[in-house]
Protein backbone atom coordinates (compact mmCIF):
# COMPACT_ATOMS: atom_id res chain seq x y z
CA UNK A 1 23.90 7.25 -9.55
CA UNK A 2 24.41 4.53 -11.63
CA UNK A 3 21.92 3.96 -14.81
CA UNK A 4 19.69 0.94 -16.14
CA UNK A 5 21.61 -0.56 -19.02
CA UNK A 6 22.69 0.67 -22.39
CA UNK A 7 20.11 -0.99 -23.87
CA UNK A 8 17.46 0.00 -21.20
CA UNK A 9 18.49 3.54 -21.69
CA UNK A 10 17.90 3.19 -25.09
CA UNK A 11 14.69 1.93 -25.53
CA UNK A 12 12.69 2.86 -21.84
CA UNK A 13 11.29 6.51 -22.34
CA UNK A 14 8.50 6.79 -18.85
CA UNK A 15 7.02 9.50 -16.95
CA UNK A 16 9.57 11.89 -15.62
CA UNK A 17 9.59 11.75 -12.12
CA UNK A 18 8.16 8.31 -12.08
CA UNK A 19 11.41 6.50 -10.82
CA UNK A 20 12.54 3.88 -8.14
CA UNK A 21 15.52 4.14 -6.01
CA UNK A 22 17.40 1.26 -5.99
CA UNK A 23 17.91 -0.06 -1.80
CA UNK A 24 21.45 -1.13 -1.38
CA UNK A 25 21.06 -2.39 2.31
CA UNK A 26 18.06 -1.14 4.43
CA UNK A 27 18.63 2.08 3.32
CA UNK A 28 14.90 2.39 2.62
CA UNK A 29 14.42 5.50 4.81
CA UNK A 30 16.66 7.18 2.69
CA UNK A 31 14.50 6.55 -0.42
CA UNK A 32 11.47 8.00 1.22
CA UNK A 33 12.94 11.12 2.06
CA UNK A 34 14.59 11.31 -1.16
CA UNK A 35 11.09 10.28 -2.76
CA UNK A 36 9.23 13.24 -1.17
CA UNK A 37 11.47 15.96 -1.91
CA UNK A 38 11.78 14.65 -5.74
CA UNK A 39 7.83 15.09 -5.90
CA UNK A 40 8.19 19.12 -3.93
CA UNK A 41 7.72 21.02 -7.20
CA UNK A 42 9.73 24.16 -6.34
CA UNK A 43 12.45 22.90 -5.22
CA UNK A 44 12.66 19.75 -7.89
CA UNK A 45 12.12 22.78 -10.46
CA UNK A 46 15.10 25.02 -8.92
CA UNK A 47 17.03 21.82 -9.36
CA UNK A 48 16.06 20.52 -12.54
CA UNK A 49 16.70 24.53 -14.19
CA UNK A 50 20.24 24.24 -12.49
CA UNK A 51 19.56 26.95 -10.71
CA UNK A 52 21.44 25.99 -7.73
CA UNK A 53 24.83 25.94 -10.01
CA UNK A 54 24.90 29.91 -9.31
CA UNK A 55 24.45 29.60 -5.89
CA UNK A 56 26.62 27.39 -4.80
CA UNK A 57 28.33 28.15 -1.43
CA UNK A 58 31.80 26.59 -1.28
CA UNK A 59 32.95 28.27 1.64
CA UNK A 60 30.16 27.86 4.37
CA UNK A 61 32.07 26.26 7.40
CA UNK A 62 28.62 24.88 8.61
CA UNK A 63 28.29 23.59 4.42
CA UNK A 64 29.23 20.76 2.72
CA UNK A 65 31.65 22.60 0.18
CA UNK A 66 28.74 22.04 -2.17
CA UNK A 67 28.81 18.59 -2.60
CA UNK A 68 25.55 17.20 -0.75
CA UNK A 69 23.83 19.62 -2.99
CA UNK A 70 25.59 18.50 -6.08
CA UNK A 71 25.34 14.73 -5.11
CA UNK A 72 21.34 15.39 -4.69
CA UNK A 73 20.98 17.43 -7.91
CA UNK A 74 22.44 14.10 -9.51
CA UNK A 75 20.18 12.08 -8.34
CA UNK A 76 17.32 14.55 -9.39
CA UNK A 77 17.98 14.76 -12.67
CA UNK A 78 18.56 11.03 -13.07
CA UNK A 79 15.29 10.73 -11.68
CA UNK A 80 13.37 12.85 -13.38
CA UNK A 81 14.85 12.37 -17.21
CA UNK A 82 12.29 9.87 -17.99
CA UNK A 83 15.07 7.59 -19.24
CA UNK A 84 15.28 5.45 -15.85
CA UNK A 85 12.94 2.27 -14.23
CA UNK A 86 15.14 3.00 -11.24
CA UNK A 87 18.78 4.72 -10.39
CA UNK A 88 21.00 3.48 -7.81
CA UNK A 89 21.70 6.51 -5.56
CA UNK A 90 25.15 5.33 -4.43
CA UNK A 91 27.49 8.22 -4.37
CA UNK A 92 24.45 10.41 -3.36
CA UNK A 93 24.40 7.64 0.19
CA UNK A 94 28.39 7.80 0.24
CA UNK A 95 28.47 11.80 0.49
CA UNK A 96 25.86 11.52 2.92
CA UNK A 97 27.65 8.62 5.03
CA UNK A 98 31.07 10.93 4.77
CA UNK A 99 29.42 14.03 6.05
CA UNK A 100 26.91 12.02 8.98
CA UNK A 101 28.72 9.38 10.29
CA UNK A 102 25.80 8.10 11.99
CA UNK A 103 24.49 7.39 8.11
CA UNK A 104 27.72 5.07 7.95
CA UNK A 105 27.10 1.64 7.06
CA UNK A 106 23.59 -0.05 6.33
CA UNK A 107 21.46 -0.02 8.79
CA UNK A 108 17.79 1.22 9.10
CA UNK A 109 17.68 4.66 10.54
CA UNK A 110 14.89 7.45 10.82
CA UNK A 111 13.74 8.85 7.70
CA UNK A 112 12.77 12.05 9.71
CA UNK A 113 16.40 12.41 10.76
CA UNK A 114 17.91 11.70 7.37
CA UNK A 115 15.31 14.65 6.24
CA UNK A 116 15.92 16.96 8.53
CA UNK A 117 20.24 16.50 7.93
CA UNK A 118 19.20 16.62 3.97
CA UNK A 119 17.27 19.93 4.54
CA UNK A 120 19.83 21.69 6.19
CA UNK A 121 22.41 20.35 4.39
CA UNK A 122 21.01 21.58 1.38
CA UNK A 123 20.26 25.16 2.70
CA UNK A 124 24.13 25.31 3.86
CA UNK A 125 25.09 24.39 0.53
CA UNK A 126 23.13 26.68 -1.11
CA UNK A 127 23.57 29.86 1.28
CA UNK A 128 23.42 32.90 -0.40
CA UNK A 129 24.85 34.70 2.62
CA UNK A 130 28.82 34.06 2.41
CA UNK A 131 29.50 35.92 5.58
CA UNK A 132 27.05 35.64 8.64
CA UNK A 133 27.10 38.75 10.79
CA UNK A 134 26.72 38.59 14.26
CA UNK A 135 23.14 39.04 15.67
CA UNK A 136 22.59 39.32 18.98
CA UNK A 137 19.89 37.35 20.81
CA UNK A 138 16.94 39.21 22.41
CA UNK A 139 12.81 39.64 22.45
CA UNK A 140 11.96 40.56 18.93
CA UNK A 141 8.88 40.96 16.77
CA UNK A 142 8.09 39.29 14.43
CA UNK A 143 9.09 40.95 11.54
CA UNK A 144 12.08 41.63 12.88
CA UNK A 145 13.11 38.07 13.65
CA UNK A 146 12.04 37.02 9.78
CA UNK A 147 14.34 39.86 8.98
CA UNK A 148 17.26 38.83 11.41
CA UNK A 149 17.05 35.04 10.05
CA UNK A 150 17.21 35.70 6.48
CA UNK A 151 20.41 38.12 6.77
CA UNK A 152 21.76 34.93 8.02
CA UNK A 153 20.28 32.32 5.87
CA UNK A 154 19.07 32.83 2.25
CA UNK A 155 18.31 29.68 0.21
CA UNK A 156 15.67 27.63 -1.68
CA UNK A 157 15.41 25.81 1.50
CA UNK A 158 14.33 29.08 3.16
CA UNK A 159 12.29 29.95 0.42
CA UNK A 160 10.71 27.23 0.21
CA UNK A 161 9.96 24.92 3.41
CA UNK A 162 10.64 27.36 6.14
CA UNK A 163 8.25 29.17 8.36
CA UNK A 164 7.85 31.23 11.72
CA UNK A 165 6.75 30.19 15.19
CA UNK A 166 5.59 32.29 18.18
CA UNK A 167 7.53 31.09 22.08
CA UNK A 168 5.80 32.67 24.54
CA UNK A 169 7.60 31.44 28.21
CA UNK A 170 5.88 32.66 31.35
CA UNK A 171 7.51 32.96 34.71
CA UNK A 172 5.18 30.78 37.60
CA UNK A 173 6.98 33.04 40.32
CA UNK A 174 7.16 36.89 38.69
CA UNK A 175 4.94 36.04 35.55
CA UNK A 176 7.48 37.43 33.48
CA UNK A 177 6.70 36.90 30.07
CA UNK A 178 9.07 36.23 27.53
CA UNK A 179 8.15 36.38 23.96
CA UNK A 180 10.84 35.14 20.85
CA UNK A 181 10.44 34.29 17.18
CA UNK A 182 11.83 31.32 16.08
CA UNK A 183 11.97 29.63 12.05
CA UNK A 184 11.61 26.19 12.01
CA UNK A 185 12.01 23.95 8.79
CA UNK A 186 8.88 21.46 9.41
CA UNK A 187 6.44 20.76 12.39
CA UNK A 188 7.02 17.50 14.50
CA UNK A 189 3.53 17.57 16.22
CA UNK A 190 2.30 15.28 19.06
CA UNK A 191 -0.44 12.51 17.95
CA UNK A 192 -3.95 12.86 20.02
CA UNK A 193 -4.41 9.36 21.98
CA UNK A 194 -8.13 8.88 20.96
CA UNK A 195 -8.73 11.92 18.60
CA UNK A 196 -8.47 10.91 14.95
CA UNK A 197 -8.31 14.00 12.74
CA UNK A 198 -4.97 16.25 11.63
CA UNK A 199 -6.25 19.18 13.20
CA UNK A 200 -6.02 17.25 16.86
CA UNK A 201 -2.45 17.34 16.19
CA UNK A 202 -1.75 21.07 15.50
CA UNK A 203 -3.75 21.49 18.57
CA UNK A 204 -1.53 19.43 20.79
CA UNK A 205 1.30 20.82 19.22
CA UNK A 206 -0.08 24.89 20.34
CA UNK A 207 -1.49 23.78 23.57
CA UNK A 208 0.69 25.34 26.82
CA UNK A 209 3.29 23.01 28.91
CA UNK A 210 5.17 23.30 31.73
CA UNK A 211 8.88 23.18 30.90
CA UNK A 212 10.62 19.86 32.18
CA UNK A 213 13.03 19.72 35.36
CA UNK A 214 15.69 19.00 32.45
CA UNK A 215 15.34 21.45 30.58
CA UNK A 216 14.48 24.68 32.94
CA UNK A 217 14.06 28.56 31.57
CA UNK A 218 16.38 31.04 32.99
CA UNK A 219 14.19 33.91 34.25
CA UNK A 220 16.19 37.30 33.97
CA UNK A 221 13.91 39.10 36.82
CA UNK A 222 14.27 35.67 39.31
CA UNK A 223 17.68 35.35 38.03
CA UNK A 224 17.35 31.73 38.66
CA UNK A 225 16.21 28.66 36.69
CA UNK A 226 12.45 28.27 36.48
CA UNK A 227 9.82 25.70 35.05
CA UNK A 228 7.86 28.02 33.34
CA UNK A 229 5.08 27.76 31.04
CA UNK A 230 5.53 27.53 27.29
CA UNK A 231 3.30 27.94 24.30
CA UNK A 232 4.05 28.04 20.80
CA UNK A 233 1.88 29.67 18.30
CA UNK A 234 2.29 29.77 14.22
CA UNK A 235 2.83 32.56 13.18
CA UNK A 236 3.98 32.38 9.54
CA UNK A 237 3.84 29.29 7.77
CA UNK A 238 5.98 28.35 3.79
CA UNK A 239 5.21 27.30 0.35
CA UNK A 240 5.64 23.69 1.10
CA UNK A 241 4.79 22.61 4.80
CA UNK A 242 6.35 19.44 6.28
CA UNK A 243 4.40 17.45 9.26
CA UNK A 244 6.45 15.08 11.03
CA UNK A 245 3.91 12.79 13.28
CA UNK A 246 5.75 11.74 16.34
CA UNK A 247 4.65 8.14 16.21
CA UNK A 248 7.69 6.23 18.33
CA UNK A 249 7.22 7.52 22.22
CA UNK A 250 10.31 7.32 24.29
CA UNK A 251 10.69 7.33 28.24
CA UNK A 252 13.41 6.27 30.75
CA UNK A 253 11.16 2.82 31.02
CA UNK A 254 9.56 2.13 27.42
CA UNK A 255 9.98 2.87 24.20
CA UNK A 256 6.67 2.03 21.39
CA UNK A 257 5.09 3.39 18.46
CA UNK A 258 1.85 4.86 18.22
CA UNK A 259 -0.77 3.32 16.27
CA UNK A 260 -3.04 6.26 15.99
CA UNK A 261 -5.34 6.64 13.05
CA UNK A 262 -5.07 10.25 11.34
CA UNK A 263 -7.73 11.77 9.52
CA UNK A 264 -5.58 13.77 6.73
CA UNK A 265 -7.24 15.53 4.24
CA UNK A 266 -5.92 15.61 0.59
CA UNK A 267 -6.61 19.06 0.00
CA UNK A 268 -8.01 22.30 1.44
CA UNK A 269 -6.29 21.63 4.72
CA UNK A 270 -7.09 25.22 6.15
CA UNK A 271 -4.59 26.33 8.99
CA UNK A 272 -6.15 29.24 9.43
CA UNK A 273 -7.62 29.53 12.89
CA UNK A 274 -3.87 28.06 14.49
CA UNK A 275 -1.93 31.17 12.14
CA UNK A 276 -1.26 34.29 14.34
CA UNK A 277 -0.68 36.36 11.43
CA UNK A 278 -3.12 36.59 9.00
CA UNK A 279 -3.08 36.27 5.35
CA UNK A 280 -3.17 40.19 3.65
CA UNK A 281 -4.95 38.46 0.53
CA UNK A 282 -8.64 36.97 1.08
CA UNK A 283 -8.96 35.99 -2.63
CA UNK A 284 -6.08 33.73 -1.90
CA UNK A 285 -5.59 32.91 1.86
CA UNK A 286 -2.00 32.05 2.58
CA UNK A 287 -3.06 29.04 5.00
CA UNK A 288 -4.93 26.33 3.13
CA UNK A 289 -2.56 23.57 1.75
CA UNK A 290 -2.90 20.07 -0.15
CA UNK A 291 -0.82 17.08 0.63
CA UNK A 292 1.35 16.03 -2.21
CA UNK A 293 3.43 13.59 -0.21
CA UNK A 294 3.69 11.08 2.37
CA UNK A 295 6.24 9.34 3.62
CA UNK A 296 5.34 5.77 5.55
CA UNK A 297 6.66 3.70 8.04
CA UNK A 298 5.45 -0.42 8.70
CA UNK A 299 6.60 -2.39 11.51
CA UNK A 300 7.96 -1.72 14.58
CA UNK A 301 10.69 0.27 16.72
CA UNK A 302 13.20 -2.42 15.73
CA UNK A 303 12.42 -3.59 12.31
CA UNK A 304 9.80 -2.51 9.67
CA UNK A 305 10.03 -1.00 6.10
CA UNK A 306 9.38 2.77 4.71
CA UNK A 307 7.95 3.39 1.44
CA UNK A 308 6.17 6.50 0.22
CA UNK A 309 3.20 8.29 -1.86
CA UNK A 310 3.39 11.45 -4.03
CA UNK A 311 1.81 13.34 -7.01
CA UNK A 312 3.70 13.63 -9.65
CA UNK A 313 4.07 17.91 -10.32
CA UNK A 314 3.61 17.26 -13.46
CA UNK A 315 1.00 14.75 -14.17
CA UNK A 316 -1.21 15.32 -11.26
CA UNK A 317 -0.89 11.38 -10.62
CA UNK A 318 -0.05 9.63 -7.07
CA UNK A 319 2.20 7.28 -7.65
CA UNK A 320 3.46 4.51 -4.64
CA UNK A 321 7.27 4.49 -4.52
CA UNK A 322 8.51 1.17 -3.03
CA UNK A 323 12.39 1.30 -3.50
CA UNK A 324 13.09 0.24 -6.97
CA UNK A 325 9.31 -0.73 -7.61
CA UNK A 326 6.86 2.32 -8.61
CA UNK A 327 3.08 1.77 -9.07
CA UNK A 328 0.24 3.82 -9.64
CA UNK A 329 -1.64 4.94 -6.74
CA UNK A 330 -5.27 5.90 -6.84
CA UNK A 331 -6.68 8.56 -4.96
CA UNK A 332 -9.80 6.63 -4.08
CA UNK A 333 -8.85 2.72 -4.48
CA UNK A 334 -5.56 1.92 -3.71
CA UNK A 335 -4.26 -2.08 -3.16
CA UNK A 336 -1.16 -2.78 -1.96
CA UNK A 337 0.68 -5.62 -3.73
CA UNK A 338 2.93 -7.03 -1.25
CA UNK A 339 1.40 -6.94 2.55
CA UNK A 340 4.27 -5.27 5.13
CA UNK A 341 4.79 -8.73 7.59
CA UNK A 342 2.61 -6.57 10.31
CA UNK A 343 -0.14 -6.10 7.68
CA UNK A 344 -0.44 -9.83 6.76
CA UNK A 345 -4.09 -10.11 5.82
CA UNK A 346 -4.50 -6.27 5.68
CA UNK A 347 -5.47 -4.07 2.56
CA UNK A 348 -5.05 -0.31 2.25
CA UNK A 349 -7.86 1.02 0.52
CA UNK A 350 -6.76 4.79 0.55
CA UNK A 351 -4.30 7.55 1.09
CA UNK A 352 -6.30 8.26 4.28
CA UNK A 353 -5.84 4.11 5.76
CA UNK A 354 -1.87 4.99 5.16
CA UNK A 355 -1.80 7.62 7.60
CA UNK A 356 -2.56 5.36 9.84
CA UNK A 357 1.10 4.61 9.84
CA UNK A 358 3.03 7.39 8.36
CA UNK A 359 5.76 9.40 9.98
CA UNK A 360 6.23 12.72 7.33
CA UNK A 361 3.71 14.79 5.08
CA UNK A 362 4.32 17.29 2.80
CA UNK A 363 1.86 20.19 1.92
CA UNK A 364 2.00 22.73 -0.28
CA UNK A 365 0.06 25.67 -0.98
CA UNK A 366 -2.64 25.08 -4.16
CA UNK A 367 -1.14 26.88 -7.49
CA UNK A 368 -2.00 27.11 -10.97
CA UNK A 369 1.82 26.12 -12.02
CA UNK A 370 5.03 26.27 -11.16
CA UNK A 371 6.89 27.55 -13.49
């Protein structure tokens, strides 16, 4: 990353945390992303105590010989030394470039997919398991699949973002019912076509389907390909929860986003009555979560321009991160400066409005502190 000036350094002293990313050629998704896993508390904290120095994983084949996760700790602790207007995440975009080749270059590309490479890059980085032993794939409960997963992957990635889902695949000819547990890192949920509230999502998301002629289930008692039902269930959910909203929609014929308005709660979102297994605690239930980021998306399928909101873990402020430019962000009255080209006359007037055209939020469970 390279720093403000001498001089800037010298005199600028701001909020740590409060920092712009400098965008060196429509790489505005990346600074998003990057924006909304700065402001994840556990994970900026695991970072920020260099923490991740002793569990470095040089040898992973499916890693990055440590250096996406040294790259991003860089730009971390630029970020959040309270010495910086903005960085310039350079070498961070280079490393990422070198190990993606589809990040090559400079043009726009889906924050969601630069996320989701970041996230497991990370966790291959920082495996704690050196050697993965051979599991073999069958029907499991739950508790055993957790189990299973975590002998092969133990990081602050795990730790942190990922959580448990319930497949259940029936047979339409023999019924057979097939039942797996699978971890997934965030939820990319469907968005409701006249429905306006979170909740319509998760309930899309858990509703049953009928598998598509492409991608057919192999029944075992049939012992032929079959377009069963499928239904998946929550079953455990992390410490920090990422929603992806699946606003482009793709078919052979058309491709379009979708301009659906979501109702999203800042805090006490309760996923309680979608979570399989429930919480052992009732002082404390497990499955109520606040959002403390989101990351947006303005325009089209073909141009537009992401930016993103987030409370600052140590403040308690939103803040609106705009590339280089940060602002503050009120919870109740926020104005946006300079109007997207699609939202020429338009004002945002909360966090709520900006769901109307976000593509990632981040939740995390309510604590006292972390750390």
């Amino acid at each position: 990353c390279r720093r403000n000036s001498a001089e800037e350094q010298d005199s600028y002293r701001g909020q740590p945390g409060v920092c712009g990313l400098t965008n060196l050629g429509n790489t505005c998704f990346m600074n998003s992303a990057l924006q909304c896993l700065s402001n994840t508390p556990p994970l900026t904290e695991y970072f920020l105590r260099s923490s991740y120095l002793d569990e470095l994983n040089f040898t992973n084949p499916l890693g990055m010989k440590g250096e996406i996760a040294e790259a991003y700790a860089d730009v971390i602790k630029q970020m959040w030394s309270g010495r910086h207007y903005s960085v310039v995440p350079r070498v961070f975009k280079t490393k990422v470039g070198h190990f993606a080749s589809q990040f090559l270059g400079y043009q726009q590309h889906d924050s969601q997919e630069l996320l989701s490479f970041l996230l497991d890059g990370l966790h291959e980085d920082l495996n704690r398991v050196k050697n993965k032993e051979y599991i073999e794939l069958r029907d499991e409960v739950a508790e055993e699949a957790w189990r299973n997963h975590r002998r092969r992957n133990d990081s602050v990635i795990v730790d942190t973002f990922h959580g448990l889902f319930k497949s259940t695949l029936v047979c339409p000819e023999c019924l057979k019912v097939s039942v797996t547990f699978d971890p997934f890192c965030y939820l990319s949920v469907p968005l409701p076509v006249s429905k306006e509230r979170v909740m319509e999502c998760i309930e899309l998301f858990t509703t049953v389907e009928t598998l598509e002629e492409e991608n057919p289930w192999y029944c075992p008692v049939c012992k032929k390909h079959q377009l069963a039902t499928k239904k998946l269930d929550l079953w455990s959910l992390p410490e920090v929860l990422i929603i992806h909203l699946k606003r482009f929609s793709y078919t052979k014929f058309t491709r379009e986003k979708l301009d659906t308005i979501v109702d999203f709660p800042l805090r006490d979102l309760d996923f309680s009555d979608f979570l399989l297994r429930k919480g052992v605690s009732p002082e404390e239930p497990p499955s109520r979560y606040d959002l403390i980021a989101v990351s947006n998306h303005y325009g089209g399928l073909r141009d537009g321009h992401y930016t993103s909101y987030a409370q600052n873990k140590d403040n308690g402020q939103w803040y609106y991160f705009d590339d280089s430019k940060v602002t503050y962000a009120s919870q109740d009255q926020i104005v946006v400066s300079i109007t997207p080209p699609c939202f020429r006359g338009q004002e945002v007037t909360s966090l709520r409005d900006l769901l109307n055209w976000d593509l990632g939020c981040f939740l995390s469970k309510p604590v006292l502190n972390w750390f």
